[in-house]
N, C-alpha and C. Protein backbone atom coordinates (compact mmCIF):
# COMPACT_ATOMS: atom_id res chain seq x y z
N UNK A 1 19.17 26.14 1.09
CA UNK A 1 18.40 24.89 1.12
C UNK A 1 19.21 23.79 0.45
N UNK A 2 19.37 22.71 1.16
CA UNK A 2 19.90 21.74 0.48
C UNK A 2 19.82 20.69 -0.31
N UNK A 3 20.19 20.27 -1.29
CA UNK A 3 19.75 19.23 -2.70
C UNK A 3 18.73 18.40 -2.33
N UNK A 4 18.59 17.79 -1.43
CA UNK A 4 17.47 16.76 -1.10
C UNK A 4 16.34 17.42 -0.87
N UNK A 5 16.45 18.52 0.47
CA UNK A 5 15.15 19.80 0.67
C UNK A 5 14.72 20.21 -0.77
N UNK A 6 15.63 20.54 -1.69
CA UNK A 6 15.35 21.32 -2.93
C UNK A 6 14.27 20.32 -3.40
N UNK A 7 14.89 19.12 -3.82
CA UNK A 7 14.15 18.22 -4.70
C UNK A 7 12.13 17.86 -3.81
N UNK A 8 12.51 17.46 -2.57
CA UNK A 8 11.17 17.51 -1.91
C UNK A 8 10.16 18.84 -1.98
N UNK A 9 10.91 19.67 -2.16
CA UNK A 9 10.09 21.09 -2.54
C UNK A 9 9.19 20.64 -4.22
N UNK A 10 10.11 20.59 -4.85
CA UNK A 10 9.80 20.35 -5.95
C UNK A 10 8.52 19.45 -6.13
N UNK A 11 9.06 18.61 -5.49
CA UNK A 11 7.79 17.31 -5.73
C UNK A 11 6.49 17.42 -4.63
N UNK A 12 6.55 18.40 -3.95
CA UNK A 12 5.63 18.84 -2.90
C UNK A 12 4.66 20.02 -4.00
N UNK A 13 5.42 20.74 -4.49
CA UNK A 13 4.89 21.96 -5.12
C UNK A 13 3.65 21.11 -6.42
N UNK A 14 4.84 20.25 -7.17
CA UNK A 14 4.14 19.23 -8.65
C UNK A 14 2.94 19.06 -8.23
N UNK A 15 2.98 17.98 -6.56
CA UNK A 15 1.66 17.41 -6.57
C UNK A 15 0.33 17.85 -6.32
N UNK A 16 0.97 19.21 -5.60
CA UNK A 16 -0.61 20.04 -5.51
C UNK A 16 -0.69 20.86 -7.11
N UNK A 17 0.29 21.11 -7.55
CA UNK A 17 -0.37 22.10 -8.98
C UNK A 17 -0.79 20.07 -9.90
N UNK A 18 -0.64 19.19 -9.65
CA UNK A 18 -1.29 18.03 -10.01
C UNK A 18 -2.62 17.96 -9.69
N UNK A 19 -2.82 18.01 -8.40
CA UNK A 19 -3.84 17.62 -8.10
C UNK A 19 -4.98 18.83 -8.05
N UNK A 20 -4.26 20.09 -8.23
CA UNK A 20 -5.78 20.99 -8.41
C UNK A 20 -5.75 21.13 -10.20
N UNK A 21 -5.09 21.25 -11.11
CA UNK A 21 -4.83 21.48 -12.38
C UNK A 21 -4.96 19.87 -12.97
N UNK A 22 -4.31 18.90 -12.66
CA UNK A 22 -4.17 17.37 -13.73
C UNK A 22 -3.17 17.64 -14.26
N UNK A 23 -2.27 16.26 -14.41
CA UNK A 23 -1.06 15.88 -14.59
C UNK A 23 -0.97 16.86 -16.72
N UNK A 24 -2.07 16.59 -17.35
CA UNK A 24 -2.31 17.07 -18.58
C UNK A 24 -2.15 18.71 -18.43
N UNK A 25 -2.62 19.31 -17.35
CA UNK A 25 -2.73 21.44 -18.09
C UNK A 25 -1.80 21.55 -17.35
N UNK A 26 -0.85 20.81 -16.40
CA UNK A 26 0.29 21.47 -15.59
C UNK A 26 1.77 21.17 -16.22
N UNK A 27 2.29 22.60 -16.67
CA UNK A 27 3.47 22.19 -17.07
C UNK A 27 4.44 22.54 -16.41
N UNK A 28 6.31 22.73 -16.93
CA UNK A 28 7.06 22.51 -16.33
C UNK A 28 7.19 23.72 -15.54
N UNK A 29 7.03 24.73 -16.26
CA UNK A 29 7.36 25.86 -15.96
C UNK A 29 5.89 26.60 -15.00
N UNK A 30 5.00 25.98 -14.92
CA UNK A 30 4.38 26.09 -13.96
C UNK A 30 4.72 25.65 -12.45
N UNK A 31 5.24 24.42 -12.61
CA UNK A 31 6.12 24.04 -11.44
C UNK A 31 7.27 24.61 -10.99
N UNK A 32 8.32 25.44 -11.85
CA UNK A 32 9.42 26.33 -11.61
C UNK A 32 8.90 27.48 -11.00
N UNK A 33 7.71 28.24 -11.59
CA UNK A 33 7.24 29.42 -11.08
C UNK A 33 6.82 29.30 -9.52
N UNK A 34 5.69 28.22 -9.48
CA UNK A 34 5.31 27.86 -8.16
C UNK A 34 6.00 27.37 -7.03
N UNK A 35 7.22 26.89 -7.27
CA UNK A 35 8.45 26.60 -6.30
C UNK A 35 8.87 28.09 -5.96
N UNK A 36 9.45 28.28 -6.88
CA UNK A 36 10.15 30.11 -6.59
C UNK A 36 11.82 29.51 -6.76
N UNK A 37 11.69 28.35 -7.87
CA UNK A 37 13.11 27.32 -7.86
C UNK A 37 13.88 27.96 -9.73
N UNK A 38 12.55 28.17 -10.64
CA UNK A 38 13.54 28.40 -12.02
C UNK A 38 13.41 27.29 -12.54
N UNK A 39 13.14 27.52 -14.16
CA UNK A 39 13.08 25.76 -14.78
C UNK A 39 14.80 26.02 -14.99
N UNK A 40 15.58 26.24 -14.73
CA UNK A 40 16.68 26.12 -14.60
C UNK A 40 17.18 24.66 -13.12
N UNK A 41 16.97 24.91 -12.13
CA UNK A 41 16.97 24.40 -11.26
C UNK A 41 16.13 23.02 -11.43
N UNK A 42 14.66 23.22 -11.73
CA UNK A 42 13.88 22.37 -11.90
C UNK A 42 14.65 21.44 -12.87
N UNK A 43 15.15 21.65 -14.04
CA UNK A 43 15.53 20.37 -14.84
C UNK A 43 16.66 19.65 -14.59
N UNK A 44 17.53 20.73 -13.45
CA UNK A 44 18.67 19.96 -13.37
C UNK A 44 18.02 18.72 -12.19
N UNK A 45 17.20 18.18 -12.02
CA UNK A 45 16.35 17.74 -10.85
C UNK A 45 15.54 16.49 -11.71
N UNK A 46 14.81 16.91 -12.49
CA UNK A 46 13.89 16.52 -13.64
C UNK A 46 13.78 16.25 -14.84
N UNK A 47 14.48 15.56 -16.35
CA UNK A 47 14.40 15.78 -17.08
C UNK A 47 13.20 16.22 -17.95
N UNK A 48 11.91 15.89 -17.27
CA UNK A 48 10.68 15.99 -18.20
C UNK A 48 9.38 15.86 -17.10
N UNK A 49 8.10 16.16 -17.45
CA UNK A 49 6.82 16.32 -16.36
C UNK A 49 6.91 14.49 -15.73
N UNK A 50 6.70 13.78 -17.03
CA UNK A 50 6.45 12.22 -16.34
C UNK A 50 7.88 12.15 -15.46
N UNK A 51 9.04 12.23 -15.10
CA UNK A 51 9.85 12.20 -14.22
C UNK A 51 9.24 13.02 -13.16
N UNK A 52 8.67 13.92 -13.28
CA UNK A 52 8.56 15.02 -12.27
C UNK A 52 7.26 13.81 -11.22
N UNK A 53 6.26 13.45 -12.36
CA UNK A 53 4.99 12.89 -12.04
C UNK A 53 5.34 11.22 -11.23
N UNK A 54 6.43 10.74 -11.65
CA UNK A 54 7.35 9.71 -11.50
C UNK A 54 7.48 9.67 -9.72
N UNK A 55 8.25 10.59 -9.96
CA UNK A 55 8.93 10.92 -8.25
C UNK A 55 7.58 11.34 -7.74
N UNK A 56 6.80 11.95 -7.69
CA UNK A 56 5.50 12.26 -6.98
C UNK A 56 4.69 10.73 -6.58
N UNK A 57 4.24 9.97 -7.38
CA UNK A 57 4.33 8.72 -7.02
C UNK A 57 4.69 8.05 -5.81
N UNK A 58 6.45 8.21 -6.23
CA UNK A 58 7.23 7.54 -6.02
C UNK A 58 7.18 7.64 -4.17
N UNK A 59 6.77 9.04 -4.13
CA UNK A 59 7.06 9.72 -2.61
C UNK A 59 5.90 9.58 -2.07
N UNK A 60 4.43 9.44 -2.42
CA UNK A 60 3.74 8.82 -2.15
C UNK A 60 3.59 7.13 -1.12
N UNK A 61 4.03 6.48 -2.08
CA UNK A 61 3.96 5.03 -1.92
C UNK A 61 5.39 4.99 -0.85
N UNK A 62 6.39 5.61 -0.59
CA UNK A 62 7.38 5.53 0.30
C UNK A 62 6.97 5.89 1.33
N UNK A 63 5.91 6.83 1.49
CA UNK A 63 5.27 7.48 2.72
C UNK A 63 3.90 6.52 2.97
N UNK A 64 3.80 5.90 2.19
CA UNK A 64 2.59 4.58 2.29
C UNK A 64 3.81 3.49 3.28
N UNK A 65 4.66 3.24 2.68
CA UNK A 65 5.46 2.03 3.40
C UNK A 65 5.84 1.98 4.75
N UNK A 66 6.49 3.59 4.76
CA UNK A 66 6.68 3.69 6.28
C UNK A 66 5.50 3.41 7.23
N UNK A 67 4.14 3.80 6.69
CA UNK A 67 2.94 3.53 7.83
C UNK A 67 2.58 2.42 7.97
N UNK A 68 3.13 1.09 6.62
CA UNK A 68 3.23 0.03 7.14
C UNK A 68 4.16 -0.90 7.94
N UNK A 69 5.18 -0.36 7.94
CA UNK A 69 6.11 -0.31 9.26
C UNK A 69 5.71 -0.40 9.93
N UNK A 70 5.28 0.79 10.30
CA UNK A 70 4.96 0.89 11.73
C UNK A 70 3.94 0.18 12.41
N UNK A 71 2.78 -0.65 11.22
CA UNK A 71 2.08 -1.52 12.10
C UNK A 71 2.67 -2.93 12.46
N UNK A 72 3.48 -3.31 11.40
CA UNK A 72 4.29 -4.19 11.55
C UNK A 72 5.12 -4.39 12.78
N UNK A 73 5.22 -2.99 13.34
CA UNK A 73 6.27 -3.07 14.52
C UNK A 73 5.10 -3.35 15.27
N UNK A 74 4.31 -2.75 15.70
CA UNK A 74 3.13 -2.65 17.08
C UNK A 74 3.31 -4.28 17.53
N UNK A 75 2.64 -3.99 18.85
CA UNK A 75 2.55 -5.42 19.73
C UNK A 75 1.75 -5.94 19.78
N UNK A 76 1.20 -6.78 18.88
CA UNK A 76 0.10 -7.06 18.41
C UNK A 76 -0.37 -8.52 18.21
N UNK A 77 -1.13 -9.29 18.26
CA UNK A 77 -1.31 -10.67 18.13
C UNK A 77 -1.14 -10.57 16.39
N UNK A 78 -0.43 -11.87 15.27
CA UNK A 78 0.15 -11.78 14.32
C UNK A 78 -1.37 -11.61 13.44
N UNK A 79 -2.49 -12.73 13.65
CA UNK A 79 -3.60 -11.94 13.33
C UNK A 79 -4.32 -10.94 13.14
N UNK A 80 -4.37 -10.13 14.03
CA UNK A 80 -4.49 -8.72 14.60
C UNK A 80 -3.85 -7.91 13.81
N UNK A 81 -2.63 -8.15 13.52
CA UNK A 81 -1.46 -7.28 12.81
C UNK A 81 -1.49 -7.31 11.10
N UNK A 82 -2.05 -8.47 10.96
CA UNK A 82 -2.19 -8.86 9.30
C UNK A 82 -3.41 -8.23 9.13
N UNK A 83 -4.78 -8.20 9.79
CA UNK A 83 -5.68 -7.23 9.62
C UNK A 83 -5.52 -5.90 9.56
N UNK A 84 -4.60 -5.27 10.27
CA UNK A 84 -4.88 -4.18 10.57
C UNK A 84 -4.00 -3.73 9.39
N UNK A 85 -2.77 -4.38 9.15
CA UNK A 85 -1.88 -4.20 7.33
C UNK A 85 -2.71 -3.96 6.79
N UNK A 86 -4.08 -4.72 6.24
CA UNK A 86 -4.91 -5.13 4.91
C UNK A 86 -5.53 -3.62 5.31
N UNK A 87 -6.12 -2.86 6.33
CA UNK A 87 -7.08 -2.26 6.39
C UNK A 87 -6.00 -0.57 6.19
N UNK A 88 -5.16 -0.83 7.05
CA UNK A 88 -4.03 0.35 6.91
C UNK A 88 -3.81 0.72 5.60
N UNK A 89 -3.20 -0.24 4.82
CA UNK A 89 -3.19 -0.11 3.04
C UNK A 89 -4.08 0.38 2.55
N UNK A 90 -5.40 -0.33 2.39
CA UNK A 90 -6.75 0.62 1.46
C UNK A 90 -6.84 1.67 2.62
N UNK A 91 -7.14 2.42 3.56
CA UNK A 91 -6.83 3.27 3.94
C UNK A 91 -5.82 4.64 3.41
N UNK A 92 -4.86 3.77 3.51
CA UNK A 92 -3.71 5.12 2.69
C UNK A 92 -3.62 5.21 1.30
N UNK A 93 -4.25 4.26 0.50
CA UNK A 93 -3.99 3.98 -0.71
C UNK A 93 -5.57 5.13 -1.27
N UNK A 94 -6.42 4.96 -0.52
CA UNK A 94 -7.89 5.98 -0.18
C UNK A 94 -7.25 7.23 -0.56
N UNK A 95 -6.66 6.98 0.77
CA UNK A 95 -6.29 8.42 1.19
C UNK A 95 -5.56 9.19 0.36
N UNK A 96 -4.62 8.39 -0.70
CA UNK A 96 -3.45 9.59 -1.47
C UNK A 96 -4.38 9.84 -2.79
N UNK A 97 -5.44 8.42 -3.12
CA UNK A 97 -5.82 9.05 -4.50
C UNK A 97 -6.66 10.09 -3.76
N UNK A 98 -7.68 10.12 -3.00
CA UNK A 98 -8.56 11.15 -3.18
C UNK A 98 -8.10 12.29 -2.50
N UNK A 99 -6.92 12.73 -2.16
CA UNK A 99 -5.68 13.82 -1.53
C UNK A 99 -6.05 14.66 -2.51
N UNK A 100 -5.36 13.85 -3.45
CA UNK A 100 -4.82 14.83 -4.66
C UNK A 100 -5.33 14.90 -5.91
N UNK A 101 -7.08 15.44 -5.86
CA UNK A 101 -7.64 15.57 -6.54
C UNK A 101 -8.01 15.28 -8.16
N UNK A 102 -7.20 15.83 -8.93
CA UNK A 102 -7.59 15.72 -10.72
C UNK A 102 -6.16 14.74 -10.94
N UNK A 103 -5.31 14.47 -9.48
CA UNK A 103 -4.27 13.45 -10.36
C UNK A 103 -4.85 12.26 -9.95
N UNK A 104 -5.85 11.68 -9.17
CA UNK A 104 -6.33 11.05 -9.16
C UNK A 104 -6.59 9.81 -9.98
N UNK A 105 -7.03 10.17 -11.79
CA UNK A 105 -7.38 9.72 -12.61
C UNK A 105 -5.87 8.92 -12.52
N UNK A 106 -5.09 9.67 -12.62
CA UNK A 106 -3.91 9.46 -13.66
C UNK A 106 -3.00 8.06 -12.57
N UNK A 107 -3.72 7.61 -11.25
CA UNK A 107 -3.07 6.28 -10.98
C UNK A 107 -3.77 5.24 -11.35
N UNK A 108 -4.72 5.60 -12.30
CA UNK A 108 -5.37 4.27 -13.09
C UNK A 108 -5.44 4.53 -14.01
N UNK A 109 -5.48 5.90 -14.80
CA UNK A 109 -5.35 6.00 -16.40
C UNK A 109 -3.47 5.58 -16.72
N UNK A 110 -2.71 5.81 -16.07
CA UNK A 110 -1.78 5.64 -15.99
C UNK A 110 -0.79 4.81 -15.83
N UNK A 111 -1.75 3.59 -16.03
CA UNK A 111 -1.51 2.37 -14.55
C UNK A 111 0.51 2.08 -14.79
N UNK A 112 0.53 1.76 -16.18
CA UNK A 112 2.14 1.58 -16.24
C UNK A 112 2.71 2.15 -15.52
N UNK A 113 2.86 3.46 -15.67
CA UNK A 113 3.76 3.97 -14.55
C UNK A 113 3.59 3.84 -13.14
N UNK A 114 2.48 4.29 -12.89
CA UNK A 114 2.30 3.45 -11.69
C UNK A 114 3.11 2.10 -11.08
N UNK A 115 2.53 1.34 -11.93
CA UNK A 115 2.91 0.03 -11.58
C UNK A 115 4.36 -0.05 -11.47
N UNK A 116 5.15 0.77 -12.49
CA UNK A 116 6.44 0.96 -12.40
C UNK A 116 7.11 1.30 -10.83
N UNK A 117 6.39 2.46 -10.62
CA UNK A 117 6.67 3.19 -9.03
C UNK A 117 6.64 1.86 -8.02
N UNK A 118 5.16 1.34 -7.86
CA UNK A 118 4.63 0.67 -6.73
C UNK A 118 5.82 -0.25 -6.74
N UNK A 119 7.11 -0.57 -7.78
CA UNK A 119 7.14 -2.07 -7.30
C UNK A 119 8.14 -2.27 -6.02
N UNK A 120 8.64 -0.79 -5.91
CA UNK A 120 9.42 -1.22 -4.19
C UNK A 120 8.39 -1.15 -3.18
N UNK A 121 7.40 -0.19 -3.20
CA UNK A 121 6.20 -0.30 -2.39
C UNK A 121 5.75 -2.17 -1.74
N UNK A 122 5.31 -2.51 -3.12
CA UNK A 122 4.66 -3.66 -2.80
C UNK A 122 6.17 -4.89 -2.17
N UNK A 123 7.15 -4.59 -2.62
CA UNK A 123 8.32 -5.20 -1.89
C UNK A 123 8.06 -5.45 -0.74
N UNK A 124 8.31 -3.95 -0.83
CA UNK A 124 8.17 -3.60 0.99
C UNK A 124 6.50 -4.49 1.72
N UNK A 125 5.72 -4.41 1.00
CA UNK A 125 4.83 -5.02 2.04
C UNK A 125 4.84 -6.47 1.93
N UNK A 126 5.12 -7.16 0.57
CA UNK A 126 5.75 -8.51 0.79
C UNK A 126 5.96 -9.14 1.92
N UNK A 127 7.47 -8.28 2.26
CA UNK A 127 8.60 -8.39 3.18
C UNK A 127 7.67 -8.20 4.64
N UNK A 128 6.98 -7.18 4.66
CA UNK A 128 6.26 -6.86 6.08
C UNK A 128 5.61 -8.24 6.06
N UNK A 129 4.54 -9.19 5.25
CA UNK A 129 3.62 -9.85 4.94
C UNK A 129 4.19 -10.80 5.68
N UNK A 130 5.40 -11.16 5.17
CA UNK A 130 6.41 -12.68 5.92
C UNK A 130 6.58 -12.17 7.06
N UNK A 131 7.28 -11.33 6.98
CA UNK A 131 7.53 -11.27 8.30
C UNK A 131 6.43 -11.49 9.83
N UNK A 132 5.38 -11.15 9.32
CA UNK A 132 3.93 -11.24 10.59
C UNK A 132 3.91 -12.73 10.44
N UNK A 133 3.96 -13.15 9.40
CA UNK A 133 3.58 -14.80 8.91
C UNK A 133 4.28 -15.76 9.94
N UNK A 134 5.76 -15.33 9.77
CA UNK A 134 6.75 -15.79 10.08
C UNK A 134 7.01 -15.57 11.42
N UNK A 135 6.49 -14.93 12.26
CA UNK A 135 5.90 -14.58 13.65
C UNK A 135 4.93 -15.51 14.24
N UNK A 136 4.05 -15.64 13.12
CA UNK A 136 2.85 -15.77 13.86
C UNK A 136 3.39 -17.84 13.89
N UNK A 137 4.42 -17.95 12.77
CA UNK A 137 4.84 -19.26 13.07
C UNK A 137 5.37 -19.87 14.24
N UNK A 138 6.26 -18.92 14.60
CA UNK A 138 7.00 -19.05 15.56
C UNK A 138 6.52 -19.17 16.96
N UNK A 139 5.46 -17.95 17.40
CA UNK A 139 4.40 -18.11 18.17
C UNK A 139 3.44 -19.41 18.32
N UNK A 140 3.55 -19.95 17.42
CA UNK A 140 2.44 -21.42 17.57
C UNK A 140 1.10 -20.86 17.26
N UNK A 141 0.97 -19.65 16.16
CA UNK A 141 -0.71 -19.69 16.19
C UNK A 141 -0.70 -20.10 14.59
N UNK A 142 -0.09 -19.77 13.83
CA UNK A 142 -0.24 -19.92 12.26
C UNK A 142 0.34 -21.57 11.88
N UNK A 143 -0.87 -21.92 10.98
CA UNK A 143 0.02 -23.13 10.77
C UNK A 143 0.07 -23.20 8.88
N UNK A 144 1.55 -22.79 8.88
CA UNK A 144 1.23 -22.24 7.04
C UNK A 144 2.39 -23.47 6.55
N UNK A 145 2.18 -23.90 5.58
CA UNK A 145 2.94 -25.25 4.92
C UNK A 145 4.06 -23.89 4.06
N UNK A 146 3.09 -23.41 3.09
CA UNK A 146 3.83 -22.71 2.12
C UNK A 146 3.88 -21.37 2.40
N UNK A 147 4.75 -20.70 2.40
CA UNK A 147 5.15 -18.99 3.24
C UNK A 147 4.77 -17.97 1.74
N UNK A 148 5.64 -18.72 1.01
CA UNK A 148 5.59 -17.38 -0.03
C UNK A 148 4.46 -17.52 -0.87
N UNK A 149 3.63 -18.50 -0.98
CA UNK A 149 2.18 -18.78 -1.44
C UNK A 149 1.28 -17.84 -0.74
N UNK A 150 1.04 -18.41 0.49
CA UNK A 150 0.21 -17.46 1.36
C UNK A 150 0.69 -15.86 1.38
N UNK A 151 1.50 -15.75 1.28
CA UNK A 151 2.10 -14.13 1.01
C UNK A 151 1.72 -13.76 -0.15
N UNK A 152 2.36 -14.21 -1.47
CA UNK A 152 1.54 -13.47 -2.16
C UNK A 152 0.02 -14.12 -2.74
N UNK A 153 -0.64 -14.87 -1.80
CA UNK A 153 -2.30 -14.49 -2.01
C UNK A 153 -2.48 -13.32 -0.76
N UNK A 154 -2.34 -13.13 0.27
CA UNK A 154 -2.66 -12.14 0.88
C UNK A 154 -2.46 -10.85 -0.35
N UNK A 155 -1.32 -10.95 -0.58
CA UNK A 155 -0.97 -9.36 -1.48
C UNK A 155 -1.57 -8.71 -1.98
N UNK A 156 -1.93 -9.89 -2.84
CA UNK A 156 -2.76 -9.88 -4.51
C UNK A 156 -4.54 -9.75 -3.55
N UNK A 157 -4.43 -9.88 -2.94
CA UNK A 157 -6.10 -9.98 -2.68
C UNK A 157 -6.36 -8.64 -1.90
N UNK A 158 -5.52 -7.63 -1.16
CA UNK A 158 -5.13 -6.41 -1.05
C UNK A 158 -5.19 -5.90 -2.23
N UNK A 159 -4.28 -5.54 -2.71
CA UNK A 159 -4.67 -5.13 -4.10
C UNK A 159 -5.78 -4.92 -5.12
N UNK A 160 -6.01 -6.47 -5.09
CA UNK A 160 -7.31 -6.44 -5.33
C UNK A 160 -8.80 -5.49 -4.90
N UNK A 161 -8.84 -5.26 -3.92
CA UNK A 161 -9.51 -4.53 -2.82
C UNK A 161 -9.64 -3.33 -3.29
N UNK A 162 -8.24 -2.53 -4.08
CA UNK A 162 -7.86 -1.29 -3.44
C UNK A 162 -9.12 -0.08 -4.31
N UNK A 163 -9.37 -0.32 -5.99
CA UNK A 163 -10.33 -0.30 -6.50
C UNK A 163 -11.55 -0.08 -5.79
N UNK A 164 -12.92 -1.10 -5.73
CA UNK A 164 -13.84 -1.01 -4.84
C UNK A 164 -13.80 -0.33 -3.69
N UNK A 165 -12.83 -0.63 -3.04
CA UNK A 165 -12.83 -0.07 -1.45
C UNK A 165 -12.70 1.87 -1.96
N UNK A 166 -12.03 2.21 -2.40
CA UNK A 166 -11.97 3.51 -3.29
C UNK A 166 -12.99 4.19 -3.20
N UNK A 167 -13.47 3.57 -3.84
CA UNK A 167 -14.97 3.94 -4.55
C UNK A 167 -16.46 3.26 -3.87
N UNK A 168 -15.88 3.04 -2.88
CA UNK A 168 -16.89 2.44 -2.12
C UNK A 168 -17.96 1.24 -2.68
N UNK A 169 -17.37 0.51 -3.11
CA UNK A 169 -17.95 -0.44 -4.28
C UNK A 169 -18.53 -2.16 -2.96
N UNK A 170 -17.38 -1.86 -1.95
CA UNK A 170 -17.62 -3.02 -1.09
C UNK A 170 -19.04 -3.79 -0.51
N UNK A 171 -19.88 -2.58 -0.36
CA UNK A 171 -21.08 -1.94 -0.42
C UNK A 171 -21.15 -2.88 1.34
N UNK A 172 -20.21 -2.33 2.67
CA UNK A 172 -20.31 -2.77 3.73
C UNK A 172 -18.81 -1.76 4.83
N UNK A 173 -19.20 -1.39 5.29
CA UNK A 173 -18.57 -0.49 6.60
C UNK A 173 -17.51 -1.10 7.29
N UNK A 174 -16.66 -0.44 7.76
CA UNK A 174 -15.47 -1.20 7.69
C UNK A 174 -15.99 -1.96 8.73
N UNK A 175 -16.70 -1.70 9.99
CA UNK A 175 -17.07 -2.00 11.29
C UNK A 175 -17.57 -3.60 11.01
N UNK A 176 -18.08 -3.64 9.78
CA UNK A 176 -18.93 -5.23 9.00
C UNK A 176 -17.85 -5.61 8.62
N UNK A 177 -16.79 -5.06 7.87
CA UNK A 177 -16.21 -6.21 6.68
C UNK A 177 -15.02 -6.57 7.74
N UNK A 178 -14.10 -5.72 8.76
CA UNK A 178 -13.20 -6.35 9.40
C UNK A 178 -13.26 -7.34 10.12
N UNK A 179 -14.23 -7.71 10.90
CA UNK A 179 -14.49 -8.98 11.27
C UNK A 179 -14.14 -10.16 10.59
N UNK A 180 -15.31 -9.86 9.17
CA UNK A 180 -15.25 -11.40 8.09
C UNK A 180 -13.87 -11.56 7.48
N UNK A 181 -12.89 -10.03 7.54
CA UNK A 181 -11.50 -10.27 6.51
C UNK A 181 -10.63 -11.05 8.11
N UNK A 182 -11.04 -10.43 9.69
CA UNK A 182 -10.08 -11.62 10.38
C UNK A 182 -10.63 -12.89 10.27
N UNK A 183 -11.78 -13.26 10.03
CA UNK A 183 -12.44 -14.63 10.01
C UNK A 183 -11.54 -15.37 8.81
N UNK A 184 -11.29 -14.66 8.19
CA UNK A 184 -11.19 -14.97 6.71
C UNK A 184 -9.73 -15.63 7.16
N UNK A 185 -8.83 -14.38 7.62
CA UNK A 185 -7.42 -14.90 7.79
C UNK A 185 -7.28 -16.26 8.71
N UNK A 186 -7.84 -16.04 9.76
CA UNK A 186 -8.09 -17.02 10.85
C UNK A 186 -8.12 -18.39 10.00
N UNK A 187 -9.13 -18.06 9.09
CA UNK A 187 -9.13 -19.65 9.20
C UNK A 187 -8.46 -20.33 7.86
N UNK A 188 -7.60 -19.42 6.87
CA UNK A 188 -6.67 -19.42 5.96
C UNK A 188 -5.21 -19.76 6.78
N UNK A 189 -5.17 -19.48 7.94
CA UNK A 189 -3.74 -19.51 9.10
C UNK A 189 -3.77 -20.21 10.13
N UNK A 190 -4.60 -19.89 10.96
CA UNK A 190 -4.51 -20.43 12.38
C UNK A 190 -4.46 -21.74 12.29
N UNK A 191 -4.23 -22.51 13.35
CA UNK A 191 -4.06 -24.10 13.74
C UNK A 191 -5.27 -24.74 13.90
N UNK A 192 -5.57 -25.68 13.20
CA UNK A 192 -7.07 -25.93 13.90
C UNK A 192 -6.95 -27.20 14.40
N UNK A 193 -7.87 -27.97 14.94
CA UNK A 193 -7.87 -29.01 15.83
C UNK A 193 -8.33 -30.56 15.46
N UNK A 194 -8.09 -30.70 13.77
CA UNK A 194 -8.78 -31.12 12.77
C UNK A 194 -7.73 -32.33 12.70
N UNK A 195 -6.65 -32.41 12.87
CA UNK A 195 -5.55 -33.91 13.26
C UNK A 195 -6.53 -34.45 14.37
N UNK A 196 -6.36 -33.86 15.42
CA UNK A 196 -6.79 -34.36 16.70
C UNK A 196 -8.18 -34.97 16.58
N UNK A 197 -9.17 -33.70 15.96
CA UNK A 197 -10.60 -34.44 15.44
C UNK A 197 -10.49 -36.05 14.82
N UNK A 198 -9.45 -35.89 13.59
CA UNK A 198 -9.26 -37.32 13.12
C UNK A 198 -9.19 -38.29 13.81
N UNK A 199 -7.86 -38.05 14.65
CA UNK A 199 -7.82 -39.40 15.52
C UNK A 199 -8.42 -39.85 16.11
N UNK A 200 -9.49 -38.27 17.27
CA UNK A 200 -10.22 -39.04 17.76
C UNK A 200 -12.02 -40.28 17.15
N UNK A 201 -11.86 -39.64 15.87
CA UNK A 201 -13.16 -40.65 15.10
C UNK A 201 -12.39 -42.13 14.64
N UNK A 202 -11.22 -41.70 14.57
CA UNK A 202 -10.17 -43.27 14.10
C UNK A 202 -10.29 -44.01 15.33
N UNK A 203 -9.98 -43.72 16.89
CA UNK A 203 -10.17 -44.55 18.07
C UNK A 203 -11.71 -44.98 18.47
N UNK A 204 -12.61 -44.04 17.74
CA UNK A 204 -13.91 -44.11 18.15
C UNK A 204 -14.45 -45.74 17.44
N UNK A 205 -13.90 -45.52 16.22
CA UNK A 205 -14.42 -46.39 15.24
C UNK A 205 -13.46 -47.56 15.62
């Protein structure tokens, strides 16, 4: 097996003895045993559990990015595509805390590290963020003055989300709230007809 296979073993094995045990009763050598790797092997890999817990994270949120890729690529109206980002994210972000059971706690008891991990994550969706923006400019439907403003309020208001939506705090089905979050974008982006309105009450008058 080769160094990279080795190491994904490793961090495959951590996150389930994480998530049925907690980042607290699972130690190193529980993870050596359960590989079938040796805390020999394991440390040359790992110096310590929070490295181990680190990269688990880490492989998480990289496997979060790629699925935002991929909506990013789809053929999609740029609207359409910025919704379906916002909904894709709390979706997978759902999906990994409540995966992996008792580690759960530990991406909000934890938040530093966390936050440490996420920050190529959230890069990465930045970068996806402009880029739809920056589409949807080009296309003639978005009419945005400031790029990296509107980017990171989209971000931050994702984020925001990720909490409640979790825990079901939204207290509304996605079938209800996606509508009002494209309404929302729509009319934070799109072009509206509000010059033209002007002029025409300026010729009226």
């Amino acid at each position: 097996m080769g160094l990279v296979k080795t190491r994904e073993k490793l961090i495959d094995v951590a996150r389930q003895l994480f998530a049925k045990k907690g980042l607290d009763d699972t130690t190193m050598n529980d993870i050596a045993i359960a590989s079938g790797k040796g805390r020999r092997t394991l440390y040359t890999y790992f110096k310590s559990k929070d490295d181990v817990f680190y990269a688990v994270v880490e492989e998480e949120m990289r496997r979060m990015g790629e699925r935002l890729k991929l909506v990013a690529s789809k053929d999609l109206e740029p609207e359409d595509k910025l919704v379906q980002l916002v909904y894709t994210h709390l979706s997978l972000i759902k999906e990994v805390v409540m995966r992996n059971g008792n580690l759960r706690a530990e991406f909000f008891r934890n938040i530093w590290l966390v936050e440490k991990v996420r920050k190529k994550f959230d890069q990465t969706e930045v970068d996806l963020i402009t880029q739809i923006i920056m589409q949807g400019i080009r296309q003639g439907k978005f009419d945005v003055t400031n790029i990296r403003l509107s980017v990171d309020i989209i971000h931050y208001c994702i984020r925001g989300l990720e909490v409640p939506y979790i825990y079901g705090r939204l207290g509304m089905s996605i079938s209800v709230s996606r509508p009002m979050v494209k309404q929302v974008i729509h009319r934070a982006m799109a072009k509206t007809d509000r010059p033209d309105e002007q002029e025409q009450t300026m010729q009226t008058n």
